[in-house]
Protein backbone atom coordinates (compact mmCIF):
# COMPACT_ATOMS: atom_id res chain seq x y z
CA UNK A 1 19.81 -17.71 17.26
CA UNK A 2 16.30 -17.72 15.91
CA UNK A 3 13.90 -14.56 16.18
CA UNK A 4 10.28 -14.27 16.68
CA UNK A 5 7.80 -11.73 16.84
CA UNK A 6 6.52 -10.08 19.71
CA UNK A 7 2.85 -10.94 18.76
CA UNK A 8 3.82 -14.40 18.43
CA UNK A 9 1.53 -16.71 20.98
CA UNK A 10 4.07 -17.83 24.21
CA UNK A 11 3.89 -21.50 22.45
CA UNK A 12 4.26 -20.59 19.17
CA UNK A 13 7.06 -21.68 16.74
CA UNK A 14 7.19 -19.33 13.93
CA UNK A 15 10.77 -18.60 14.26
CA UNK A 16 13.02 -16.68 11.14
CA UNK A 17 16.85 -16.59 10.93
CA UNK A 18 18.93 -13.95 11.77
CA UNK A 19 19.53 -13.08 7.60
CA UNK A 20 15.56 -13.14 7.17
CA UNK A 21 14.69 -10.79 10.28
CA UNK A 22 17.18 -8.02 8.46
CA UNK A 23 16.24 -8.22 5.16
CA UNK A 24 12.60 -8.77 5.81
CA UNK A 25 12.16 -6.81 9.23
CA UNK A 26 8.59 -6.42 9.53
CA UNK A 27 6.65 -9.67 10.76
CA UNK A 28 3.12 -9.98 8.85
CA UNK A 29 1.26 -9.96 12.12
CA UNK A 30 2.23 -6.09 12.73
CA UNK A 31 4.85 -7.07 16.05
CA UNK A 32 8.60 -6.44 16.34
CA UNK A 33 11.64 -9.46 15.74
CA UNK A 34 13.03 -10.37 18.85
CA UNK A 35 15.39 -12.85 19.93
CA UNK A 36 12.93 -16.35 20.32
CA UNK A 37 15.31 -17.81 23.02
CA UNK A 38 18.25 -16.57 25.60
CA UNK A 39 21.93 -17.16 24.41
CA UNK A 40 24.30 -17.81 27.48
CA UNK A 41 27.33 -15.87 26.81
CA UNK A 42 28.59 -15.19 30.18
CA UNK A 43 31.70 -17.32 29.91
CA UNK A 44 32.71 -15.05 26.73
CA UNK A 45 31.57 -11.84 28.27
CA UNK A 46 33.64 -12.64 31.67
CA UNK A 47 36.79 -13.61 29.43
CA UNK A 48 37.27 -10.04 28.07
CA UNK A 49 39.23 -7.85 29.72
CA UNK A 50 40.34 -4.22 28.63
CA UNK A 51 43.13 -5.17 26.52
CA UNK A 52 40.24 -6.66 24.03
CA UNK A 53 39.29 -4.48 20.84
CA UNK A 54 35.84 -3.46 20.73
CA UNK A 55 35.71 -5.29 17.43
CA UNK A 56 36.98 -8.18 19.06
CA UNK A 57 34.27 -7.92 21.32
CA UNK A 58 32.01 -7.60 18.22
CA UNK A 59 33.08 -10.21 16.45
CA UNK A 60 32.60 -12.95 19.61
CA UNK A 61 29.63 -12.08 20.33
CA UNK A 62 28.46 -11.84 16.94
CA UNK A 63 29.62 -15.18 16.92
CA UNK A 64 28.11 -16.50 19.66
CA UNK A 65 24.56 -15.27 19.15
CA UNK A 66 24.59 -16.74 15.22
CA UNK A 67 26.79 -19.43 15.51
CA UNK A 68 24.14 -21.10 13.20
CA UNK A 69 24.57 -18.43 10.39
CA UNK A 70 27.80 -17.42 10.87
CA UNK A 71 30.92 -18.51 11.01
CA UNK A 72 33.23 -17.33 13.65
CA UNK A 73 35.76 -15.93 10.97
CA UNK A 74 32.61 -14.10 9.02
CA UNK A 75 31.56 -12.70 12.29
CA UNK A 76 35.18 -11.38 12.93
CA UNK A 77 35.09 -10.23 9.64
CA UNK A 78 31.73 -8.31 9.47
CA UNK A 79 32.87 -6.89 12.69
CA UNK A 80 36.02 -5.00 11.66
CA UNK A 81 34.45 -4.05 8.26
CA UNK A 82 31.35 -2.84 10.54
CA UNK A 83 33.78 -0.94 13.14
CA UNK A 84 36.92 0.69 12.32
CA UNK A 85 36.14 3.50 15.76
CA UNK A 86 35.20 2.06 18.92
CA UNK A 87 33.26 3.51 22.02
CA UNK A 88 35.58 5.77 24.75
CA UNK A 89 34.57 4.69 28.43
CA UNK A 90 35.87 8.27 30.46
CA UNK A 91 36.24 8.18 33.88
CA UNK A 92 34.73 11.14 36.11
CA UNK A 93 34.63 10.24 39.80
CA UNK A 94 35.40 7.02 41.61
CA UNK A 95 31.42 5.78 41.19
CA UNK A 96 30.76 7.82 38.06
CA UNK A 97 31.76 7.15 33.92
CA UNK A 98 30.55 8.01 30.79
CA UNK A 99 30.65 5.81 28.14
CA UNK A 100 31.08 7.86 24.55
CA UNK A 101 28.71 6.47 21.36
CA UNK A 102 29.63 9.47 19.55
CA UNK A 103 33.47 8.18 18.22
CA UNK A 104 32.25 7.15 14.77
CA UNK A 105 32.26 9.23 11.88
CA UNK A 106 29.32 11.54 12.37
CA UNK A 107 29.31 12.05 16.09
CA UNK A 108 26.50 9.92 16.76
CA UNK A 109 25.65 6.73 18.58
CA UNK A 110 23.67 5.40 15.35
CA UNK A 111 26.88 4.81 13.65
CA UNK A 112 27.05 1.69 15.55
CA UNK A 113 23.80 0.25 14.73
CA UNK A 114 23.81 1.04 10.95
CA UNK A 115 27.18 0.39 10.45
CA UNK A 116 26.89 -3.19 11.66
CA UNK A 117 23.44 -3.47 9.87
CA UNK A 118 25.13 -2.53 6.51
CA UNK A 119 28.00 -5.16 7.39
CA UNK A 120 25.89 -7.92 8.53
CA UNK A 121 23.39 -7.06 5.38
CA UNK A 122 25.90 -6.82 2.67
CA UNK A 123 27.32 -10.16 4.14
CA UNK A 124 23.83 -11.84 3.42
CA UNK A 125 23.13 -10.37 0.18
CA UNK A 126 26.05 -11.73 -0.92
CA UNK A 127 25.73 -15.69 0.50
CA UNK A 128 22.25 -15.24 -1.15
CA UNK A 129 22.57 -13.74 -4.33
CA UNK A 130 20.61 -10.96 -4.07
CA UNK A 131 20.29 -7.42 -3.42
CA UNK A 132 18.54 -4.75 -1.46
CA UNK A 133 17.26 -1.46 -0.80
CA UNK A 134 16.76 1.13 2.36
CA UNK A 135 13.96 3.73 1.87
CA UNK A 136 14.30 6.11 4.65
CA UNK A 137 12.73 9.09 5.77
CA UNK A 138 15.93 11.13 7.85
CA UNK A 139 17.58 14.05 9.58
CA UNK A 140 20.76 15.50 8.41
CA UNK A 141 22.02 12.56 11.19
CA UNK A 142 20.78 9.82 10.59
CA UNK A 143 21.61 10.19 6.86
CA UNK A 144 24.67 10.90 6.93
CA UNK A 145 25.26 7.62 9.50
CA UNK A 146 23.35 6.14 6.22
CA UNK A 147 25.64 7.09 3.27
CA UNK A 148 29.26 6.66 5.58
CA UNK A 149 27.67 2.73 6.06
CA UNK A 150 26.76 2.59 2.79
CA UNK A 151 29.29 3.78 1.01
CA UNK A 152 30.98 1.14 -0.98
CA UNK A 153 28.64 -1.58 -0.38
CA UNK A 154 28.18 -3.22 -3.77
CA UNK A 155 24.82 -4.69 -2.88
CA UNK A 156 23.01 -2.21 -0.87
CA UNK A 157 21.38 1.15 -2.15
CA UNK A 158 20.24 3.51 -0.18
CA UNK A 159 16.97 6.28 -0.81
CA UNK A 160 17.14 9.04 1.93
CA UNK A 161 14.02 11.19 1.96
CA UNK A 162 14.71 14.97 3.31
CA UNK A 163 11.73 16.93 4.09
CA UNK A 164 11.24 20.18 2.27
CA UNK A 165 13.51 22.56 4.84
CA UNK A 166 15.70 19.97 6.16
CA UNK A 167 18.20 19.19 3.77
CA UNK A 168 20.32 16.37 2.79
CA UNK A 169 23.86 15.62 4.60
CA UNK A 170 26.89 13.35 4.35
CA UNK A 171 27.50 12.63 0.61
CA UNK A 172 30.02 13.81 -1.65
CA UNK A 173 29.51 13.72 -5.62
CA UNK A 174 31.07 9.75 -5.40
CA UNK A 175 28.22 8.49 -3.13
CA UNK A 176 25.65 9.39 -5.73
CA UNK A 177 23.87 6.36 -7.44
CA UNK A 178 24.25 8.87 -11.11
CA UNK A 179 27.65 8.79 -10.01
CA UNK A 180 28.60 4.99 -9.52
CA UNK A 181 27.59 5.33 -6.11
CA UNK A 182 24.59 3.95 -3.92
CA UNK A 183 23.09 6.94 -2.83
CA UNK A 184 19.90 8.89 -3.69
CA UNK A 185 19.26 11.50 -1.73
CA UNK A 186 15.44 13.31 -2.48
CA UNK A 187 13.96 16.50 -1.16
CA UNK A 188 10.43 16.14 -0.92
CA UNK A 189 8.19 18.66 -1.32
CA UNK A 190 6.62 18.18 2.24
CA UNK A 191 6.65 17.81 5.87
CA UNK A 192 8.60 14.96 8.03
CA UNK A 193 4.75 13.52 8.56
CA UNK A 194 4.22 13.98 5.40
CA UNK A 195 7.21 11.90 4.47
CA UNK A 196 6.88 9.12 7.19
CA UNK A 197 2.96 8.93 5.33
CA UNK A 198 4.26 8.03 2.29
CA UNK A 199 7.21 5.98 3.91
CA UNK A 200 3.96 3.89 5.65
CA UNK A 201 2.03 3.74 2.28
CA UNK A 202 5.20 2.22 0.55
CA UNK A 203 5.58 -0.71 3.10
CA UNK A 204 2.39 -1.83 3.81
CA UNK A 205 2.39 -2.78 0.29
CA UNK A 206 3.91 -6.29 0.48
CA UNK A 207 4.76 -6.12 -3.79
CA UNK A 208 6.20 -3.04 -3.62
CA UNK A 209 8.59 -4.22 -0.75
CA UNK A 210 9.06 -7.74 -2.63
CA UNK A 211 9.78 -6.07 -5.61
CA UNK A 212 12.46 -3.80 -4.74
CA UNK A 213 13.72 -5.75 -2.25
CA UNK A 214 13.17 -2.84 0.82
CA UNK A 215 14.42 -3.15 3.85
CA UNK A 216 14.92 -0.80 7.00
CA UNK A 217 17.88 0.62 8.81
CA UNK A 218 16.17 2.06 11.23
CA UNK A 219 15.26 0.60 14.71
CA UNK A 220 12.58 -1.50 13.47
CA UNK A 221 15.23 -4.01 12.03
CA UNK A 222 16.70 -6.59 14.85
CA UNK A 223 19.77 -5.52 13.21
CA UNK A 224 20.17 -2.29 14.33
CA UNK A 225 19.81 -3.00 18.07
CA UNK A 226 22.35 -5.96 18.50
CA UNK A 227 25.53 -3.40 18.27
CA UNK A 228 24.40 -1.35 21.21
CA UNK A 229 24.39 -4.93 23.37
CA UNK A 230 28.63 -4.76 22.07
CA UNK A 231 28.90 -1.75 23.57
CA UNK A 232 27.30 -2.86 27.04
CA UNK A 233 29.93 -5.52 26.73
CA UNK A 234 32.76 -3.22 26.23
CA UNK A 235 31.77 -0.81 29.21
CA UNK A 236 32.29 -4.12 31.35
CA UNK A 237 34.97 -4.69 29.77
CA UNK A 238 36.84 -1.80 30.78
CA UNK A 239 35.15 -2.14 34.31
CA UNK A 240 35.66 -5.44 35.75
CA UNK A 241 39.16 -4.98 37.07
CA UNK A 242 38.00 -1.46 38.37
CA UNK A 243 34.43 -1.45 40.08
CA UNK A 244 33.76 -4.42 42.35
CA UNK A 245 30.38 -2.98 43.35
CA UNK A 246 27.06 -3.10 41.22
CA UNK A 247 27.05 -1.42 37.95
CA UNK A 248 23.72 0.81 36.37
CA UNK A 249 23.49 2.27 33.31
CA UNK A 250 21.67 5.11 32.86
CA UNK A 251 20.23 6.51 29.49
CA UNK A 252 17.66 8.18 27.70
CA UNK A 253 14.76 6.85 27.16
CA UNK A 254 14.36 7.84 23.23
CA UNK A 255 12.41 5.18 21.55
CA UNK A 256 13.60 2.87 24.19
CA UNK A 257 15.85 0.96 21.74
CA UNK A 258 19.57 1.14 24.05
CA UNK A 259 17.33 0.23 27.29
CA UNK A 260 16.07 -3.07 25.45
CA UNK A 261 19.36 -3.99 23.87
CA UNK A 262 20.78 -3.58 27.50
CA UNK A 263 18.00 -6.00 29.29
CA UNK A 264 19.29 -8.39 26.19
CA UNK A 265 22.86 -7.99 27.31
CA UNK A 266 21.49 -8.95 30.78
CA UNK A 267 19.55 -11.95 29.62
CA UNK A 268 23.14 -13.16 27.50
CA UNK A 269 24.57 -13.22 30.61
CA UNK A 270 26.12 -9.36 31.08
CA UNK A 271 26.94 -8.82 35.05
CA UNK A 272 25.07 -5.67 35.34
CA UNK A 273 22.44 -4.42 38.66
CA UNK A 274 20.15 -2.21 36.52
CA UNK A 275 19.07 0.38 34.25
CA UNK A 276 17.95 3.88 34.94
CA UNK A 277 16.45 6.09 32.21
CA UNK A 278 14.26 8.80 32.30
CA UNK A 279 10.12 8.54 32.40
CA UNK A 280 8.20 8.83 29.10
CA UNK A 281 4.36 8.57 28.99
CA UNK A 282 4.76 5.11 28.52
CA UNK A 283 7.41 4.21 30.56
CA UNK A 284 6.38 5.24 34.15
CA UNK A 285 7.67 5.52 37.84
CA UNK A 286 4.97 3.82 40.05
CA UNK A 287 4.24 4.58 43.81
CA UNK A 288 6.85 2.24 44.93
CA UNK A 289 9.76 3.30 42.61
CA UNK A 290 9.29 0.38 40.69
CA UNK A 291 9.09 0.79 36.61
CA UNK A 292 5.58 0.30 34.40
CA UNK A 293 4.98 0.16 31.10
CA UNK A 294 1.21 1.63 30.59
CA UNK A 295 0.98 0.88 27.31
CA UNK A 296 0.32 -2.82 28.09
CA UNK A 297 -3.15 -2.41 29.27
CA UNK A 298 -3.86 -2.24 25.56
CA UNK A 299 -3.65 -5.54 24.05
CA UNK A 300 -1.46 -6.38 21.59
CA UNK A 301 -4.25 -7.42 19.06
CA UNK A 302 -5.65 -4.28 18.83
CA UNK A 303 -2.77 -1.90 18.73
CA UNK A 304 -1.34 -0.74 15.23
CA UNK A 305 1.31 -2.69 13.56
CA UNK A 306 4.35 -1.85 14.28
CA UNK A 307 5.36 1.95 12.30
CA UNK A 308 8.43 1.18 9.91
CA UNK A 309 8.58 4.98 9.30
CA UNK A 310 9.34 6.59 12.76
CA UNK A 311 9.77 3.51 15.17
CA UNK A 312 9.70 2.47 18.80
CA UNK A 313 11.24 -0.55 20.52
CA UNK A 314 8.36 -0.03 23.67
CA UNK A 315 6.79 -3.23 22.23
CA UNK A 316 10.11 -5.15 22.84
CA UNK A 317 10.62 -3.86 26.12
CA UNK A 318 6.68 -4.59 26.93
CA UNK A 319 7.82 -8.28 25.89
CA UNK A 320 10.86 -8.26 28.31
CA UNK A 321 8.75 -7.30 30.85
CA UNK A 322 5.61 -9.73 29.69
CA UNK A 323 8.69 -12.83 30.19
CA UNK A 324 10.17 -11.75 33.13
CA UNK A 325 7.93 -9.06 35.34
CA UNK A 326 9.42 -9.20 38.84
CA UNK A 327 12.65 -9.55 37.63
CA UNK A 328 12.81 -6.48 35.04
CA UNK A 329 10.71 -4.01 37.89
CA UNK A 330 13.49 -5.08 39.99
CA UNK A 331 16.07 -4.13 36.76
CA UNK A 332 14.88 -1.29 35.30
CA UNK A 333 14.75 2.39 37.66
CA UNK A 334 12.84 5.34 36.08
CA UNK A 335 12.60 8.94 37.10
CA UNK A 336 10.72 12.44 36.19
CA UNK A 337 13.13 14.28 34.60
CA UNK A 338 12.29 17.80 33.34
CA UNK A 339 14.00 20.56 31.32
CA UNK A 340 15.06 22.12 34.61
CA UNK A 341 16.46 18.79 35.70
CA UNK A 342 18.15 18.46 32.67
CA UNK A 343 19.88 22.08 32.93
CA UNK A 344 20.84 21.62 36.16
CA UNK A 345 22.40 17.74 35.11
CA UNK A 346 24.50 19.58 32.91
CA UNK A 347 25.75 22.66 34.83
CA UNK A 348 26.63 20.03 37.06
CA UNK A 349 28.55 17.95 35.14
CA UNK A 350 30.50 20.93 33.59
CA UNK A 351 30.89 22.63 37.04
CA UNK A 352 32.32 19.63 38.74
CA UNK A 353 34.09 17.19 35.86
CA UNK A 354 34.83 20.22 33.47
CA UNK A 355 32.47 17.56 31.20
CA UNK A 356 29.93 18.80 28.36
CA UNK A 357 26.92 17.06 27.52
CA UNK A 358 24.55 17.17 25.35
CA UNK A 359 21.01 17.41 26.55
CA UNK A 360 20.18 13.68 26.34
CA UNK A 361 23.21 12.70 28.26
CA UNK A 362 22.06 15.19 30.85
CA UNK A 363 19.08 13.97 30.67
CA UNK A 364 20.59 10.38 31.88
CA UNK A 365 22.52 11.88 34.11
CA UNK A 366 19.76 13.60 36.31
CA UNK A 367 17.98 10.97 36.29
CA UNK A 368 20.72 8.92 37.80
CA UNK A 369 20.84 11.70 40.55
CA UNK A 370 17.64 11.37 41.14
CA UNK A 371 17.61 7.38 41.69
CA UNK A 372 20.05 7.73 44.44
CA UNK A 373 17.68 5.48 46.47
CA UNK A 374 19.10 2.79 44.18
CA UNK A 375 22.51 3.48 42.33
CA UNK A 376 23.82 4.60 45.71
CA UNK A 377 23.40 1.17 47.77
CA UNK A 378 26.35 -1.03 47.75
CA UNK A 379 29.11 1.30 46.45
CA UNK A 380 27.09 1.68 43.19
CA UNK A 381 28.17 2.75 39.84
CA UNK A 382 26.66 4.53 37.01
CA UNK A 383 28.01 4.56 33.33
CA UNK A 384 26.17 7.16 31.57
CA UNK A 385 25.31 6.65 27.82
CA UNK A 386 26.18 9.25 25.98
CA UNK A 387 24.71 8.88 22.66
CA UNK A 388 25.90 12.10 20.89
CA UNK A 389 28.60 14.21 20.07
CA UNK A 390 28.18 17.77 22.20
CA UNK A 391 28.84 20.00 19.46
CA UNK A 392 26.04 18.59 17.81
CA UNK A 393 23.62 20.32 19.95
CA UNK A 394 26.05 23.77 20.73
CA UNK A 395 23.68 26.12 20.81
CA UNK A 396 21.95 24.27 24.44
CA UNK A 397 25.22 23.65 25.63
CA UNK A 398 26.39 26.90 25.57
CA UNK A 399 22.89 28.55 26.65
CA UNK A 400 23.08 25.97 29.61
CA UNK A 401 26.99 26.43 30.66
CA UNK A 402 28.26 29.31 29.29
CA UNK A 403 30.68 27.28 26.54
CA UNK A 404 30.42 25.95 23.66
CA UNK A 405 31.57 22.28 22.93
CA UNK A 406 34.39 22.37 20.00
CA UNK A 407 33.42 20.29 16.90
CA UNK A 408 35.96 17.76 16.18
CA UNK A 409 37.85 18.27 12.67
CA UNK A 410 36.72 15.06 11.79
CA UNK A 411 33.15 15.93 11.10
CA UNK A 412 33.08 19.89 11.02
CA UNK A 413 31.77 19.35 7.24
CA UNK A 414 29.97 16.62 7.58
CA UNK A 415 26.76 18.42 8.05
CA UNK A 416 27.34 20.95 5.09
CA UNK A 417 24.74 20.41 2.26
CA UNK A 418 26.20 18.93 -1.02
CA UNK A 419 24.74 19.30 -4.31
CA UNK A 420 22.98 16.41 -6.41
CA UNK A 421 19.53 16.44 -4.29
CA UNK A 422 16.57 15.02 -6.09
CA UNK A 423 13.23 17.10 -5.78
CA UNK A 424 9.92 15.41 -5.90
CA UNK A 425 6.42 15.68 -4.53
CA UNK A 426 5.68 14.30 -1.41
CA UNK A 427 3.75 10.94 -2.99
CA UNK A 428 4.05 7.22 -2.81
CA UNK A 429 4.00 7.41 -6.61
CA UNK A 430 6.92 9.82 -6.74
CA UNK A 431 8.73 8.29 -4.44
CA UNK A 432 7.69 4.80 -6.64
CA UNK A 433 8.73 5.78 -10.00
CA UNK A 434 12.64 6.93 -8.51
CA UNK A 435 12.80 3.50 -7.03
CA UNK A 436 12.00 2.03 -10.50
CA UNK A 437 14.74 3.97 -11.89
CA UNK A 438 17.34 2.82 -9.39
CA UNK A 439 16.66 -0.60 -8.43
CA UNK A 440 19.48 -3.26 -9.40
């Protein structure tokens, strides 16, 4: 599969590989990678069945999609490095699942994407001889989804930069680049837009990012989005033999990144009727019921380029749309949901399935009550997505049920802060001269 940017003319041919749009992931004309042409992969997707390991599932499609890169015994093999936990698809009524991202090791849904980017990276460092670098700004989170990818990866380093007050997570001594390890966490003397400032300053500087060889594990990179189209796949799997109406999934909206690796699913052939996710100012419920992006009466020449500091896949899913309009209104189901809606969602789910959620789940779950009109036609179905651990958000839960969710052995320390955090001021040239100190 080649990739192509979204501000690429319709006719143009100024495709990259798969290994260039992860270790380079920001096109020079300011746009997002996306894939230049549709893979059919229904005859693999249709073949699975629910006795087939998610990194099975992985590793085929992987296959499938970059069958020019990759071999299909690398792409097996980047899989199971990438995925040693798997998504949980519960069951909570006859028309209604939920399909857990939160079984990695920090609770959260990102494990997925950065654990396969690390794989998939560290794969094409080494067939190229070279190395490279993730400067990130994060939340305890995301960082710690960082250093558990990271760790061990012999070409990859990592910089995570914590904003003064929101301190560093995940690492033990061993994961510390003073300490053998690949790791550099840095407390900067700043704000998170302070941080994501400097984060811009550093990457629009083309020789800086040539000469440390930076990359980005965040949602910007093509990378990071494939995984979530696995775990699409795997929901079917698990569903085929069970559901013989249509199937939605519903999700939040966030920075739109699971909604657009689901219409890619669709478009590789995934049997699916639809999407449902919550409005955003962008994304928009129009008179009709039908979904509108109203960011796309700005054209794309005269937008920004595309933020690698604190990203947004809206561009992609403008370009979904841009292909295929009818089709994707007639995919994708949006609805207002409010803080009341989303309370309500989750009393709900408690009240009825015994089932806590965090608030984005909830969030995906009223909405899918409230786009009855659709999911209910035809004996539908709705998966919900839920993209987090509970416990990580306890304090809502509990305000909004009346229980708290219990955090899972597995991570209960994962979120205590370690010692070994660099402290800096919050400037490109700081930020510079540690890079120049750790770079291979």
């Amino acid at each position: 599969m080649k990739f192509i940017s979204t501000r690429c003319a319709p006719d143009a041919q100024e495709t990259v590989s798969f290994a260039d749009a992860i270790l380079k992931p920001l096109p020079s004309d300011g746009g997002l990678y996306v894939p230049a042409f549709e893979e059919n992969l229904r005859s693999w997707l249709l073949y699975m069945n629910d006795k087939t390991s998610f990194q099975s599932i992985a590793g085929s499609i992987t296959s499938g999609l970059i069958k020019e890169e990759f071999s299909p015994i690398i792409s097996e093999a980047i899989a199971t490095r990438a995925f040693p936990f798997s998504p949980e698809l519960k069951k909570l009524d006859d028309n209604l699942y939920v399909l857990e991202l939160f079984h990695g090791p920090t609770g959260n849904c990102k494990d997925f994407g950065i654990s396969y980017f690390a794989s998939c990276l560290e794969h094409v460092c080494i067939m190229q001889e070279t190395n490279a670098t993730v400067l990130a700004v994060t939340n305890g989170e995301t960082g710690a989804s960082i250093v558990s990818a990271f760790r061990g990866k012999k070409h990859l380093k990592a910089v995570l930069l914590f904003s003064d007050g929101s301190p560093a997570r995940g690492f033990t001594a061993a994961d510390l680049i003073e300490n053998g390890g690949n790791i550099l966490p840095v407390e900067v003397d700043g704000t998170d837009d302070e941080c994501f400032d400097v984060i811009r300053e550093i990457y629009e500087d083309k020789r800086v990012v040539e000469q440390y060889n930076l990359t980005l594990a965040n949602t910007v990179n093509i990378g990071r989005l494939m995984p979530m189209t696995f775990c699409y796949a795997y929901a079917f799997s698990r569903l085929k033999t069970k559901v013989f109406g249509d199937i939605y999934y519903s999700g939040y909206s966030g920075n739109y990144s699971n909604l657009v690796a689901g219409l890619y699913g669709w478009k590789f052939g995934l049997p699916l009727t639809g999407f449902v996710a919550n409005c955003t100012d962008s994304l928009v419920v129009d008179t009709l019921g039908k979904a509108s992006v109203l960011d796309s009466v700005v054209p794309l020449h005269k937008r920004g380029e595309a933020d690698p500091a604190n990203p947004s896949s809206l561009e992609r899913l403008e370009q979904v749309f841009a292909v295929s309009p009818q089709v994707l209104r007639a995919l994708v189901y949006p609805a207002v949901v409010t803080e009341e809606d989303k309370e309500r969602a989750c009393k709900d789910a408690f009240m009825k399935y015994r089932y806590l959620m965090d608030p984005e789940t909830a969030a995906a779950y009223a909405a899918s009550q409230k786009r009855q009109d659709i999911v209910a036609q035809d004996d539908g179905t709705v998966v919900l997505l839920a993209k987090k651990h509970p416990a990580l958000s306890a304090d809502q839960v509990r305000k909004w049920c009346g229980e708290a969710p219990k955090m899972p052995e597995e991570f209960a320390g994962l979120y205590d802060a370690p010692e070994g955090v660099n402290k800096v001021s919050c400037s490109a040239a700081a930020i510079l001269a540690l890079l120049a100190l750790v770079q291979f």
